[in-house]
C-alpha atoms as a PDB file:
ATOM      1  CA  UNK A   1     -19.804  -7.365 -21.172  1.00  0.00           C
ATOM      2  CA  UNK A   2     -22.876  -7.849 -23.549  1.00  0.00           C
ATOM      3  CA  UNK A   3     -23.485 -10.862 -25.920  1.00  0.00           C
ATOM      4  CA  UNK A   4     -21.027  -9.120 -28.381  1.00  0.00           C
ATOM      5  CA  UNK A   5     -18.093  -8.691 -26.214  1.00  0.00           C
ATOM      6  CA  UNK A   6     -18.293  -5.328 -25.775  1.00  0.00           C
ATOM      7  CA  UNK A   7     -18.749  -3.536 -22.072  1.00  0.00           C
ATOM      8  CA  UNK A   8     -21.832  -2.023 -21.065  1.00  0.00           C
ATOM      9  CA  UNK A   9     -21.971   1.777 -21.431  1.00  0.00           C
ATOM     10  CA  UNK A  10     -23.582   1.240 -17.731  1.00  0.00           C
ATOM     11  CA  UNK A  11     -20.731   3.198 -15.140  1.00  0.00           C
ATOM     12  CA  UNK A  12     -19.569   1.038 -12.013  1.00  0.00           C
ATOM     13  CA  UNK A  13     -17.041   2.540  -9.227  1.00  0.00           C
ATOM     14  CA  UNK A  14     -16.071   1.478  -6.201  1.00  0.00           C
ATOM     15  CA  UNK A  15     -13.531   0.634  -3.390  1.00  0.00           C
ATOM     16  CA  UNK A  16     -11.346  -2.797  -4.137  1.00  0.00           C
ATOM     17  CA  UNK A  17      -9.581  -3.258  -0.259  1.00  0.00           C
ATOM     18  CA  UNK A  18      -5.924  -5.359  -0.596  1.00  0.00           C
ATOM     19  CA  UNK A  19      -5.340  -7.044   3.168  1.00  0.00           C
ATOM     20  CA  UNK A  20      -3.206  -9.708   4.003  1.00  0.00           C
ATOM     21  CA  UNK A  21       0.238 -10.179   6.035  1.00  0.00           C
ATOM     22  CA  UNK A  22       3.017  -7.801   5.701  1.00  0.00           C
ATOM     23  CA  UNK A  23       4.913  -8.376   2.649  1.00  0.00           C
ATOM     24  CA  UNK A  24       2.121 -10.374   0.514  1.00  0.00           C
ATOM     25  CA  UNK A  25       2.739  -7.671  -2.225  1.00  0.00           C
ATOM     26  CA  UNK A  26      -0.483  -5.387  -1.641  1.00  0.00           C
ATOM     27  CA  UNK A  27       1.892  -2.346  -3.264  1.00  0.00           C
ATOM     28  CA  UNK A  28       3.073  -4.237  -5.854  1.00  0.00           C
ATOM     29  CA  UNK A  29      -0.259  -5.393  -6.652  1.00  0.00           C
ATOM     30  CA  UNK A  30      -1.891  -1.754  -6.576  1.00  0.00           C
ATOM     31  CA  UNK A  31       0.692  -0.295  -8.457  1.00  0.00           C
ATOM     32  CA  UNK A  32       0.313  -3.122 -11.282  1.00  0.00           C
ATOM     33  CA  UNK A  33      -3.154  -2.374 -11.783  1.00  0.00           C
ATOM     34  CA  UNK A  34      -2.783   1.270 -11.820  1.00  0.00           C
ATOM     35  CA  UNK A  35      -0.002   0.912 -14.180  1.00  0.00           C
ATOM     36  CA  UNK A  36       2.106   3.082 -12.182  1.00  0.00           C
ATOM     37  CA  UNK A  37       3.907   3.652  -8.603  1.00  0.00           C
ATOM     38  CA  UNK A  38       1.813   4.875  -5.921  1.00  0.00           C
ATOM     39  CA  UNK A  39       2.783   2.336  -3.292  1.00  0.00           C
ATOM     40  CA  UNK A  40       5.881   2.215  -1.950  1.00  0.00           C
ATOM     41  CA  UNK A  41       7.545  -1.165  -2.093  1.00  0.00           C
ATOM     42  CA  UNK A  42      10.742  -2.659   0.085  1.00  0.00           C
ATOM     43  CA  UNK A  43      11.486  -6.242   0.733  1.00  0.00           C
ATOM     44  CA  UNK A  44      10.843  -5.364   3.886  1.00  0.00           C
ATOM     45  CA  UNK A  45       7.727  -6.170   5.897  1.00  0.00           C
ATOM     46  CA  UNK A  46       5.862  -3.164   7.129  1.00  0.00           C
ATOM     47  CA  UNK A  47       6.941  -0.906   4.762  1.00  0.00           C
ATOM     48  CA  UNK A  48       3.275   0.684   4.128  1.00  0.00           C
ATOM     49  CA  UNK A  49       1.924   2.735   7.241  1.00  0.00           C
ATOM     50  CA  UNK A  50      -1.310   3.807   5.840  1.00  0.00           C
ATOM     51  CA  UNK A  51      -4.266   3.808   3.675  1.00  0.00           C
ATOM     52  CA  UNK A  52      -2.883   4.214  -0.018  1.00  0.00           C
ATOM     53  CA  UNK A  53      -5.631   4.632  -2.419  1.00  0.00           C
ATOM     54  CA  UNK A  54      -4.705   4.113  -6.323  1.00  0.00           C
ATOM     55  CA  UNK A  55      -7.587   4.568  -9.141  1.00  0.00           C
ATOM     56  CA  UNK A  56      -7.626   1.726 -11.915  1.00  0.00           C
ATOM     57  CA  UNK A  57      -9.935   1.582 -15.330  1.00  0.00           C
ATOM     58  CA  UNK A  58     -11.732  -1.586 -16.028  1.00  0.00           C
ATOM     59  CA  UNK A  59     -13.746  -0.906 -19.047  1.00  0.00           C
ATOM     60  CA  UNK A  60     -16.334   1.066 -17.942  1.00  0.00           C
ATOM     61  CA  UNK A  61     -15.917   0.507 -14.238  1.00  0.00           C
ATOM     62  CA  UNK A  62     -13.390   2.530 -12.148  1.00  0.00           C
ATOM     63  CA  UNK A  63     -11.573   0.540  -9.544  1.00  0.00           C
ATOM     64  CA  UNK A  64     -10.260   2.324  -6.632  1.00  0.00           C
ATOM     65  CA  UNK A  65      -7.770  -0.091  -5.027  1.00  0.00           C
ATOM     66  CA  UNK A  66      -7.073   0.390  -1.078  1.00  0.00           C
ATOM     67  CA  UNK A  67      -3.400  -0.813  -0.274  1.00  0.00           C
ATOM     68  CA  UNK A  68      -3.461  -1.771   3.147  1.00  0.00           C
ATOM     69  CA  UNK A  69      -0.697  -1.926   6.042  1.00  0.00           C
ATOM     70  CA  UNK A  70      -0.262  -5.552   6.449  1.00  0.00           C
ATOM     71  CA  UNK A  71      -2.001  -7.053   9.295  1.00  0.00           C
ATOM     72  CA  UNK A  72       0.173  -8.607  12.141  1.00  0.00           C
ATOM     73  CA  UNK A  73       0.443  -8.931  15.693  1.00  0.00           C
ATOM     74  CA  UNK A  74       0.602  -5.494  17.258  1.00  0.00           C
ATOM     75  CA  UNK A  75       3.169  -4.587  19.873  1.00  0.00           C
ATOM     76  CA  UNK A  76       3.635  -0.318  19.677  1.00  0.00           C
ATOM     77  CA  UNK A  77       1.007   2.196  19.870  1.00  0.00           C
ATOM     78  CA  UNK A  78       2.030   2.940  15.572  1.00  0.00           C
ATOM     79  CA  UNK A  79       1.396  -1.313  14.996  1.00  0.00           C
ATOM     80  CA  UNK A  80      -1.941  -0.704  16.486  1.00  0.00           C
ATOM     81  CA  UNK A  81      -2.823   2.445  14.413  1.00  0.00           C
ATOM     82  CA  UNK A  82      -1.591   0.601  11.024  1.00  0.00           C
ATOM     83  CA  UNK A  83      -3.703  -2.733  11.799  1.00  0.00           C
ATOM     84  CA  UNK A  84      -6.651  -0.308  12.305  1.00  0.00           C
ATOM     85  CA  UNK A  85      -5.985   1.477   9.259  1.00  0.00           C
ATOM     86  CA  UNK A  86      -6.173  -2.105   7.514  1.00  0.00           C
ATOM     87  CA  UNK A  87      -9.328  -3.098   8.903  1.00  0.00           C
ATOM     88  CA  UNK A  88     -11.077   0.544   8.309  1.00  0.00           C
ATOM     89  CA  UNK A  89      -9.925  -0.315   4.870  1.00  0.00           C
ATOM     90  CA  UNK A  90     -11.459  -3.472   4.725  1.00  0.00           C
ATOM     91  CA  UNK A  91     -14.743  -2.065   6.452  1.00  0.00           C
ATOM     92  CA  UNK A  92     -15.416   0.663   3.781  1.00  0.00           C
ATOM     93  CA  UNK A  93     -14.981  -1.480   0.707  1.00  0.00           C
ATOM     94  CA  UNK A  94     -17.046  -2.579  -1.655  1.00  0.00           C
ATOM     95  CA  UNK A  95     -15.086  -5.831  -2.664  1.00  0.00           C
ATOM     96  CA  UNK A  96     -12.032  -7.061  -0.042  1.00  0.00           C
ATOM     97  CA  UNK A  97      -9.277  -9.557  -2.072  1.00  0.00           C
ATOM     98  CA  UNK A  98      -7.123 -11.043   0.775  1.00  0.00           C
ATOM     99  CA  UNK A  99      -3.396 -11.810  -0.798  1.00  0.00           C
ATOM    100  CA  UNK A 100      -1.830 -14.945   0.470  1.00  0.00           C
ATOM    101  CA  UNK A 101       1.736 -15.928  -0.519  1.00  0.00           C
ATOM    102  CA  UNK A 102       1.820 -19.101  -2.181  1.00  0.00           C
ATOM    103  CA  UNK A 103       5.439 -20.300  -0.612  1.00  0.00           C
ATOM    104  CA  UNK A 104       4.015 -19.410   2.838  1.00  0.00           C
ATOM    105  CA  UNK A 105      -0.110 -20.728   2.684  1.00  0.00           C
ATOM    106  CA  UNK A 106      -2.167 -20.964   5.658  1.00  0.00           C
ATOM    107  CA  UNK A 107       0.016 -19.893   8.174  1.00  0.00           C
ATOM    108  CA  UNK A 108      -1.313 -18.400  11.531  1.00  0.00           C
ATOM    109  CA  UNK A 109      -1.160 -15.041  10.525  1.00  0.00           C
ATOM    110  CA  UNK A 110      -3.905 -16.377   7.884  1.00  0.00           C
ATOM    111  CA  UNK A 111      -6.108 -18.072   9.929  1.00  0.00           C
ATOM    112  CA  UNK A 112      -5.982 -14.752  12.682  1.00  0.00           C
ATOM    113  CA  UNK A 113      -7.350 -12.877   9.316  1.00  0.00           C
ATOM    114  CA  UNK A 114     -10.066 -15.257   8.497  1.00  0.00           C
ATOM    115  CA  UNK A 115     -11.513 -15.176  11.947  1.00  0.00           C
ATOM    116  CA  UNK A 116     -11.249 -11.358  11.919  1.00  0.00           C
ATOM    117  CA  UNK A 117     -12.667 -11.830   8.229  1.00  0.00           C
ATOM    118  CA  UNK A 118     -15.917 -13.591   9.463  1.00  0.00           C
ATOM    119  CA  UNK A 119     -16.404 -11.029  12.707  1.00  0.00           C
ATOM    120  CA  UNK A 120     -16.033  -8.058  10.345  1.00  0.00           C
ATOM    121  CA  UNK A 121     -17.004  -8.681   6.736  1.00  0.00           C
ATOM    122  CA  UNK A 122     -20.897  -7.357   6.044  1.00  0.00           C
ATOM    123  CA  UNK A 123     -22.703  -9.821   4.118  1.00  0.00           C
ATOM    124  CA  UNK A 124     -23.033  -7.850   1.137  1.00  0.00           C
ATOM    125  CA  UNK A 125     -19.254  -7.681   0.949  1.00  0.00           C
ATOM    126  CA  UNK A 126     -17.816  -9.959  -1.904  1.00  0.00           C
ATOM    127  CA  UNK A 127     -14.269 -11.439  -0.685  1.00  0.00           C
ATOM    128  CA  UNK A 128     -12.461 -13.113  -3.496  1.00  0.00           C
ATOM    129  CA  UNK A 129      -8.986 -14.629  -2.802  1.00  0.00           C
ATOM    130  CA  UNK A 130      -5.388 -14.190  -4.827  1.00  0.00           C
ATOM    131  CA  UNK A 131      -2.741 -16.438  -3.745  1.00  0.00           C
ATOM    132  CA  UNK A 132       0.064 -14.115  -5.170  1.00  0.00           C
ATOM    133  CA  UNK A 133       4.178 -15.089  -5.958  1.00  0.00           C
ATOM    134  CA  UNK A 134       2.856 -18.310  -7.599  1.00  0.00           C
ATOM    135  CA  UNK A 135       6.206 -18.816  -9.482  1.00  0.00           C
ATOM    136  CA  UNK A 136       7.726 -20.009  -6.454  1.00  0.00           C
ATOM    137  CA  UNK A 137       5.826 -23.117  -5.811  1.00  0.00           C
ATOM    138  CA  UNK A 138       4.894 -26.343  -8.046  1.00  0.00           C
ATOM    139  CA  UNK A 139       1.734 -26.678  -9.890  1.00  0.00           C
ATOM    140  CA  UNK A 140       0.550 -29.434  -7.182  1.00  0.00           C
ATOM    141  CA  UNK A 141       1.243 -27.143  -4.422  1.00  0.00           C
ATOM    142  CA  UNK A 142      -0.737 -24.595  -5.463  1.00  0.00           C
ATOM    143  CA  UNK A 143      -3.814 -26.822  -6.107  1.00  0.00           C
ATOM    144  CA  UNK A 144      -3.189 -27.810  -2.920  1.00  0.00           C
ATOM    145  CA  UNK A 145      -3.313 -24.678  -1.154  1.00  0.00           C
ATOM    146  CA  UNK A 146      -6.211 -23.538  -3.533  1.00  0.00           C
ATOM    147  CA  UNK A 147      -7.959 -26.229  -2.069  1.00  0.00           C
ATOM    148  CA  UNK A 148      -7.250 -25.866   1.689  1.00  0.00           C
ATOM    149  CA  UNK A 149      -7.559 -22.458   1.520  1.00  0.00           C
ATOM    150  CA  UNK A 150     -11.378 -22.486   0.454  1.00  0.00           C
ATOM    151  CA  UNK A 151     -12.304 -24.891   3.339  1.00  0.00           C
ATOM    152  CA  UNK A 152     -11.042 -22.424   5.858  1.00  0.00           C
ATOM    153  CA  UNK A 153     -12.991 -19.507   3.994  1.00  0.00           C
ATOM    154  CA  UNK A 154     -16.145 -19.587   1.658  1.00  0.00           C
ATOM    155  CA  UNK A 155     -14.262 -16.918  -1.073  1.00  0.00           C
ATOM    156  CA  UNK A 156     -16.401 -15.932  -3.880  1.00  0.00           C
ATOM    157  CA  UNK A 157     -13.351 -16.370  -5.982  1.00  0.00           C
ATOM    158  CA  UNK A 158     -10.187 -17.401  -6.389  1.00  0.00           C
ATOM    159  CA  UNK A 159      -7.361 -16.348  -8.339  1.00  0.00           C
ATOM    160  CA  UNK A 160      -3.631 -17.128  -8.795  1.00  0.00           C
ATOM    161  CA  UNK A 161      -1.287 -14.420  -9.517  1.00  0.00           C
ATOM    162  CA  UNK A 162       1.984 -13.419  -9.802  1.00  0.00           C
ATOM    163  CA  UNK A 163       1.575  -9.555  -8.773  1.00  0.00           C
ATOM    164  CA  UNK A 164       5.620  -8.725  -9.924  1.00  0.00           C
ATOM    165  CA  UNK A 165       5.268 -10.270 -13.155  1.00  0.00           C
ATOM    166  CA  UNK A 166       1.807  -9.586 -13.907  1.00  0.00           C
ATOM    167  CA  UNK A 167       0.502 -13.287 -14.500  1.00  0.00           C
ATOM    168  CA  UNK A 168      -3.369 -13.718 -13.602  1.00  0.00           C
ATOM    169  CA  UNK A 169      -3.484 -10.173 -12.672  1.00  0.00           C
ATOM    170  CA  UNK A 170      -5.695  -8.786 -16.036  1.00  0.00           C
ATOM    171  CA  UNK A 171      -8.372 -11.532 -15.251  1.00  0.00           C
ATOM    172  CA  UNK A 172      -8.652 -10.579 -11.467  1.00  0.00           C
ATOM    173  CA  UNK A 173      -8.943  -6.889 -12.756  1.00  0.00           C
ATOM    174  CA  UNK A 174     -11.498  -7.800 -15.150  1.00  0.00           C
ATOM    175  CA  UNK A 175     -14.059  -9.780 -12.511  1.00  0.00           C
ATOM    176  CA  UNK A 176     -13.470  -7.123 -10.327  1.00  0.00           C
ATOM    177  CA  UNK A 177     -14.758  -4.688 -12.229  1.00  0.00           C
ATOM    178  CA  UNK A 178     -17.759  -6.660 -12.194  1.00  0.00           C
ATOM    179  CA  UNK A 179     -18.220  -6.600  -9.275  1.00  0.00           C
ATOM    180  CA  UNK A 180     -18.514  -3.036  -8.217  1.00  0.00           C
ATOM    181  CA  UNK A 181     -22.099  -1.502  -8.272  1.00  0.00           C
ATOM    182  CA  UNK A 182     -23.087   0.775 -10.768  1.00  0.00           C
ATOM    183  CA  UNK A 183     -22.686   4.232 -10.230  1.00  0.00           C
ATOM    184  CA  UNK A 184     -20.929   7.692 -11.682  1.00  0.00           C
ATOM    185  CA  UNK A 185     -16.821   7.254 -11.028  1.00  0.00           C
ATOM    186  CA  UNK A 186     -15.608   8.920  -8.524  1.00  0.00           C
ATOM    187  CA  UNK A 187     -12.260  10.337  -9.481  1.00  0.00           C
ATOM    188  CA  UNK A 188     -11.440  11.821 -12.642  1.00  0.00           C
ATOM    189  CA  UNK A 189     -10.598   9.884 -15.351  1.00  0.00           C
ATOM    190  CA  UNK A 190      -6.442  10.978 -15.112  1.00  0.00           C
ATOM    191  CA  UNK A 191      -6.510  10.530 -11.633  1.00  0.00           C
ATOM    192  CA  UNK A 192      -4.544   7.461 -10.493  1.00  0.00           C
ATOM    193  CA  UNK A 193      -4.016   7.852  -6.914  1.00  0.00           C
ATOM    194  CA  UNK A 194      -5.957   9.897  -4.106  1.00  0.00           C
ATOM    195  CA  UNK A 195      -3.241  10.827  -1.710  1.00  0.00           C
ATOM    196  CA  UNK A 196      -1.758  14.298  -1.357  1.00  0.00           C
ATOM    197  CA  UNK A 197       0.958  15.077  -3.392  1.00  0.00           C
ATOM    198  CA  UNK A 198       2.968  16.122  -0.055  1.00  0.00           C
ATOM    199  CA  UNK A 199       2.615  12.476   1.594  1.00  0.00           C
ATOM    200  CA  UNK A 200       3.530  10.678  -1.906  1.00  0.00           C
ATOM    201  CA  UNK A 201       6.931  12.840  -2.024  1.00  0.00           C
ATOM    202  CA  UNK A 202       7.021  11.701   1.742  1.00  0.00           C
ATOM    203  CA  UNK A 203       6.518   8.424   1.340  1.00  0.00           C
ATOM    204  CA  UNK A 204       9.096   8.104  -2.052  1.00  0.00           C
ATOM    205  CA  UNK A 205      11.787   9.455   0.421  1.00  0.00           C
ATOM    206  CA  UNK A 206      10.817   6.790   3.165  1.00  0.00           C
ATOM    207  CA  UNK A 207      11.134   4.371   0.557  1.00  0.00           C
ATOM    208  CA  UNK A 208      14.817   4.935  -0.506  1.00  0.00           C
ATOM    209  CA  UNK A 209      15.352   5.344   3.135  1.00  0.00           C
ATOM    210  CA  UNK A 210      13.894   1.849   4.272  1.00  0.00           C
ATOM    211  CA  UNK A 211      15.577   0.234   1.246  1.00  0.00           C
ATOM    212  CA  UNK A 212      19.391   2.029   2.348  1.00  0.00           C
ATOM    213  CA  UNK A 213      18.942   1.319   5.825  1.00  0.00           C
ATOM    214  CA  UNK A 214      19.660  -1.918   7.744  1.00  0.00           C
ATOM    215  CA  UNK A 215      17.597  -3.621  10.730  1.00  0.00           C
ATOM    216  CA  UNK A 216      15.312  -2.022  13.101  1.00  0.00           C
ATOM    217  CA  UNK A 217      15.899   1.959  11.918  1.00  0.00           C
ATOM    218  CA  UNK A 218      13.450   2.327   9.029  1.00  0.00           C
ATOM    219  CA  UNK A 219      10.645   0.950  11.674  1.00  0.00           C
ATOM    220  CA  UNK A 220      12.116   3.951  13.915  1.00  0.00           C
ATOM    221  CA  UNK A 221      11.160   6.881  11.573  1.00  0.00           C
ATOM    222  CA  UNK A 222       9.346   8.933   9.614  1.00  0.00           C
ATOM    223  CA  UNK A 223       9.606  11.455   6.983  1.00  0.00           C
ATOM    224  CA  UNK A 224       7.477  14.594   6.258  1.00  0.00           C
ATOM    225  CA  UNK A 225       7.112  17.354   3.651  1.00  0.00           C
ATOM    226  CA  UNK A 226       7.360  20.344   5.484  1.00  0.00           C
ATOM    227  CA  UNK A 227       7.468  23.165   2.810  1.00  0.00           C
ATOM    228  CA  UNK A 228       6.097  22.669  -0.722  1.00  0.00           C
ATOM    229  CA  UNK A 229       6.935  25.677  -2.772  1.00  0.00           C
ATOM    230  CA  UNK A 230       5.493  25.949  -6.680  1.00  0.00           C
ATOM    231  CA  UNK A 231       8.552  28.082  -8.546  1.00  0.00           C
ATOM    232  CA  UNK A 232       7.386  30.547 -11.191  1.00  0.00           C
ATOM    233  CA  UNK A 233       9.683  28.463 -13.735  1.00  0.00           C
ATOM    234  CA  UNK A 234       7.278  25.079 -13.452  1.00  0.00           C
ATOM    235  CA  UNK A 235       9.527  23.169 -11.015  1.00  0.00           C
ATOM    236  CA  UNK A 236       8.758  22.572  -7.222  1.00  0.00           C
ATOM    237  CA  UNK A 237      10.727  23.306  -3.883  1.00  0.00           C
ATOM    238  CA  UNK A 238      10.213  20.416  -1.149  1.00  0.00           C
ATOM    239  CA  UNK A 239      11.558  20.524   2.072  1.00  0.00           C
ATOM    240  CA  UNK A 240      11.083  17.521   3.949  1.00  0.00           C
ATOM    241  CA  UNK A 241      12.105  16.459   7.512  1.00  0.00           C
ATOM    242  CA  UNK A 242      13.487  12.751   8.734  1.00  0.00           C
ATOM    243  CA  UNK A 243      12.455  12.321  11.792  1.00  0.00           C
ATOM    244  CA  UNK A 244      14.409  10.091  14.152  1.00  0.00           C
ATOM    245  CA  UNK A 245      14.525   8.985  17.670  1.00  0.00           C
ATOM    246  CA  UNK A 246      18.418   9.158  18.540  1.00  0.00           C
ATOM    247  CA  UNK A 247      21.184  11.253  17.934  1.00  0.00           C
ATOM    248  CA  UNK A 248      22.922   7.973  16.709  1.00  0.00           C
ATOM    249  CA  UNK A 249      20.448   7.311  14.263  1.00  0.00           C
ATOM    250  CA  UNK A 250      20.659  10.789  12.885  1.00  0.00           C
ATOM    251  CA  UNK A 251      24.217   9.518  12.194  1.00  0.00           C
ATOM    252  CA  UNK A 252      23.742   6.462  10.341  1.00  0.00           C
ATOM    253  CA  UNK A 253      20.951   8.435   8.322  1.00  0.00           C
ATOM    254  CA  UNK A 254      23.753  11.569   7.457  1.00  0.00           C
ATOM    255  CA  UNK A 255      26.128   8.603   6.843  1.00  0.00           C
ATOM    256  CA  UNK A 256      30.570   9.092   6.387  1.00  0.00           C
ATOM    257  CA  UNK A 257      30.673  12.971   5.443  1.00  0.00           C
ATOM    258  CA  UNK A 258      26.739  12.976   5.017  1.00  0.00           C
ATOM    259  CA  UNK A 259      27.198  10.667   1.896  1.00  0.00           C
ATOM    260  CA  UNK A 260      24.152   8.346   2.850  1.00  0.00           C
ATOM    261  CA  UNK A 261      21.865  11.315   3.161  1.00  0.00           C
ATOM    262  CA  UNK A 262      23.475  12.518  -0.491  1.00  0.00           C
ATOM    263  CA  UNK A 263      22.620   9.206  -2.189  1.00  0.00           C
ATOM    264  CA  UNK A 264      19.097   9.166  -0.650  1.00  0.00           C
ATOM    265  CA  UNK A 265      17.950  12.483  -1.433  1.00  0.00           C
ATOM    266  CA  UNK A 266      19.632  12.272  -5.160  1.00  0.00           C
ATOM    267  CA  UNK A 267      17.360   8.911  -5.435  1.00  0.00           C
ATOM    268  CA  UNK A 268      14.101  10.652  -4.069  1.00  0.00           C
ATOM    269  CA  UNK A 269      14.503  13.630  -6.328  1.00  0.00           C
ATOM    270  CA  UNK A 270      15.004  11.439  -9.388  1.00  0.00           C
ATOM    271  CA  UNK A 271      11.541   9.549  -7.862  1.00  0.00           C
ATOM    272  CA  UNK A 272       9.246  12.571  -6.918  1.00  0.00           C
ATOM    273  CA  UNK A 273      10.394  14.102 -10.351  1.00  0.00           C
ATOM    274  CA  UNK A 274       9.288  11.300 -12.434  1.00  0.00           C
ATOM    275  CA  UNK A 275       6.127  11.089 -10.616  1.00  0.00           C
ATOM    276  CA  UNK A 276       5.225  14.887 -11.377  1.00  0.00           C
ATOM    277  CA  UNK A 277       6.855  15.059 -14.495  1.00  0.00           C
ATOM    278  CA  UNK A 278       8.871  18.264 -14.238  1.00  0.00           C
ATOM    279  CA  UNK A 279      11.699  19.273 -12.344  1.00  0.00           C
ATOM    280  CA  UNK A 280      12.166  18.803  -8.258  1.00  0.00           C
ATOM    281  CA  UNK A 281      14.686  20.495  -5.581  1.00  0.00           C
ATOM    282  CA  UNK A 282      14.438  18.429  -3.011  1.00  0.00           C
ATOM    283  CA  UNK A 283      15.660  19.605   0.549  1.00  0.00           C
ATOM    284  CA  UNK A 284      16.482  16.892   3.320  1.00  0.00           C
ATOM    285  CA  UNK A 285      16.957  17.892   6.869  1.00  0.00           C
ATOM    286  CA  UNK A 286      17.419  15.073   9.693  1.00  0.00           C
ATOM    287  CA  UNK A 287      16.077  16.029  13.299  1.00  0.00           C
ATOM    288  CA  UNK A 288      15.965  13.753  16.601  1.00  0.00           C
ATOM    289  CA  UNK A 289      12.709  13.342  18.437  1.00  0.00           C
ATOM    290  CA  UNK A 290      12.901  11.083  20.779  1.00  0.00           C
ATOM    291  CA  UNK A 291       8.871  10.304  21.271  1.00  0.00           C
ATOM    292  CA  UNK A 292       7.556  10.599  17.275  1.00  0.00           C
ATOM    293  CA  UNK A 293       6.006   7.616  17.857  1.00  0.00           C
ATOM    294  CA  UNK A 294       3.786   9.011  20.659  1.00  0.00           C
ATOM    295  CA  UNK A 295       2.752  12.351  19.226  1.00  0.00           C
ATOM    296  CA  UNK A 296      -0.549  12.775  17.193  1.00  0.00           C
ATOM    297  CA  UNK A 297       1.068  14.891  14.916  1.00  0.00           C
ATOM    298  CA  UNK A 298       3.042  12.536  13.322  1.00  0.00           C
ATOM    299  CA  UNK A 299       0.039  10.107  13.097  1.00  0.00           C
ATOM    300  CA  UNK A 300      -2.019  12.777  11.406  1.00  0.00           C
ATOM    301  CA  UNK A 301       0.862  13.408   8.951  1.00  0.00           C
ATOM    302  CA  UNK A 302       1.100   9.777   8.377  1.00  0.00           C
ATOM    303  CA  UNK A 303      -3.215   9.386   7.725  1.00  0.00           C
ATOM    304  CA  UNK A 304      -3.561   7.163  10.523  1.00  0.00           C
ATOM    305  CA  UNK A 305      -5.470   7.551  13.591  1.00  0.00           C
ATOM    306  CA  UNK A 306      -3.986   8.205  16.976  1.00  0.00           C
ATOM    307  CA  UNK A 307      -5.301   5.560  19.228  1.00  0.00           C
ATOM    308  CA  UNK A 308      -4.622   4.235  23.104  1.00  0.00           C
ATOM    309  CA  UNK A 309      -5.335   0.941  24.470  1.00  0.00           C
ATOM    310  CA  UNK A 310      -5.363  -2.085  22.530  1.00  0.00           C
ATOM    311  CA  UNK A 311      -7.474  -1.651  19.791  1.00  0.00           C
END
């Protein structure tokens, strides 16, 4: 801003990276600065897979936020994959925030990030910290944490939010934009998330799918558009494929006379047709595969890399 208040006609744009553990409320987060849904968001942990990009206006500056899979311990080849597509995240960025949940603090999952944090960060990269869900702690706590927290890392900033309910999340926008170097913006200006359309309408089905199902069985598949078809009347045909890994999961995904597979393609339509603002057929079909998890295809479908070993 200049001496009267007003921003600077100079342009900034850049890359804003969101890590922290699963379920710190990265989507929520992106999607409340972009002022609309382009992350998917369950109460359960894990829920994003890969790299969702979603373009913000600051003033002058465009923020593009990177939503990150949360970064955990990983035990399968697609954990492994989604931790790397946090960290390449991270790497590319021109400011990382790391999201802690204020209930939770410096746990161990935390501290594995700041190490990782002070291997990987370049020393040109600014890393601010939000300690997000604020409303569930006392005042004392927080200061507390606030405290603790910036002896264990040297943050540029710190900021306390409440990402659901919007508190503290306008001033973190604001110094972020600030923050980002100068430059021409790199989407345009109605653009608010850079994903294909086919992997959003993907991912809006896996949603209503993770929040329906119960336990271990939203970790176990994956959903992809197969056919997108643009009808001469303005709406769109998508036929998309759940893939799962046994014939008794197919089952509890059809549901009692297919009436899960009803419900979750009648709350998917109503999604993917909000999103695009005109009318959607949406086609679900169910399919066993017992070894998704091990095929590069699916990875590729997914944006995330296909990787072996440990890394």
């Amino acid at each position: 801003m200049n001496a009267n208040g007003a921003y600077s006609m100079t342009k900034r744009a850049g890359f804003v990276a969101l890590i922290g553990e699963p379920n710190a409320g990265k989507s929520t987060l992106t999607n409340r600065m972009v002022g609309a849904k382009v992350s998917i968001v369950t109460h359960k942990v894990q829920t994003t897979r890969t790299r969702i990009r979603g373009v913000a206006l600051e003033g002058d500056a465009q923020l593009v936020f990177v939503d990150t899979p949360g970064l955990f311990r990983p035990r399968r080849r697609l954990d492994r994959a989604m931790v790397a597509s946090a960290w390449g995240g991270a790497a590319d960025a021109d400011v990382i925030v790391l999201l802690v949940e204020a209930h939770r603090g410096l746990t161990d999952g935390v501290q594995t990030i700041f190490d990782t944090l002070r291997e990987r960060a370049r020393p040109e990269q600014t890393v601010a910290l939000a300690i997000n869900k604020i409303d569930r702690v006392k005042s004392e706590v927080l200061l507390a944490l606030t405290a603790k927290l910036n002896e264990a890392y040297p943050f540029a900033q710190t900021f306390l939010i409440s990402a659901e309910r919007g508190h503290g999340v306008d001033d973190l926008r604001r110094w972020l934009a600030t923050q980002l170097p100068e430059g021409p913006w790199l989407y345009p200006e109605d653009q608010i998330a850079d994903l294909p359309m086919r992997m959003i309408a993907a991912e809006m089905t896996r949603e209503k799918l993770t929040l329906r199902l119960h336990e271990e069985l939203p970790y176990q598949l994956t959903v992809e558009s197969e056919n997108w078809e643009e009808r001469k009347d303005g709406s769109a045909r998508i036929d998309q494929t759940i893939y799962v890994m046994r014939d008794g999961h197919k089952g509890i995904v059809l549901g009692h006379k297919g009436e899960t597979i009803k419900a979750i393609s009648t709350a998917a339509r109503a999604e993917i047709t909000e999103f695009l603002g005109r009318p959607v057929h949406l086609f679900l079909q169910v399919k066993v595969r017992e070894n998704w998890m091990e095929e590069s295809e699916r990875y590729s479908e997914m944006g995330l890399e296909f990787r072996d070993g440990n890394a």
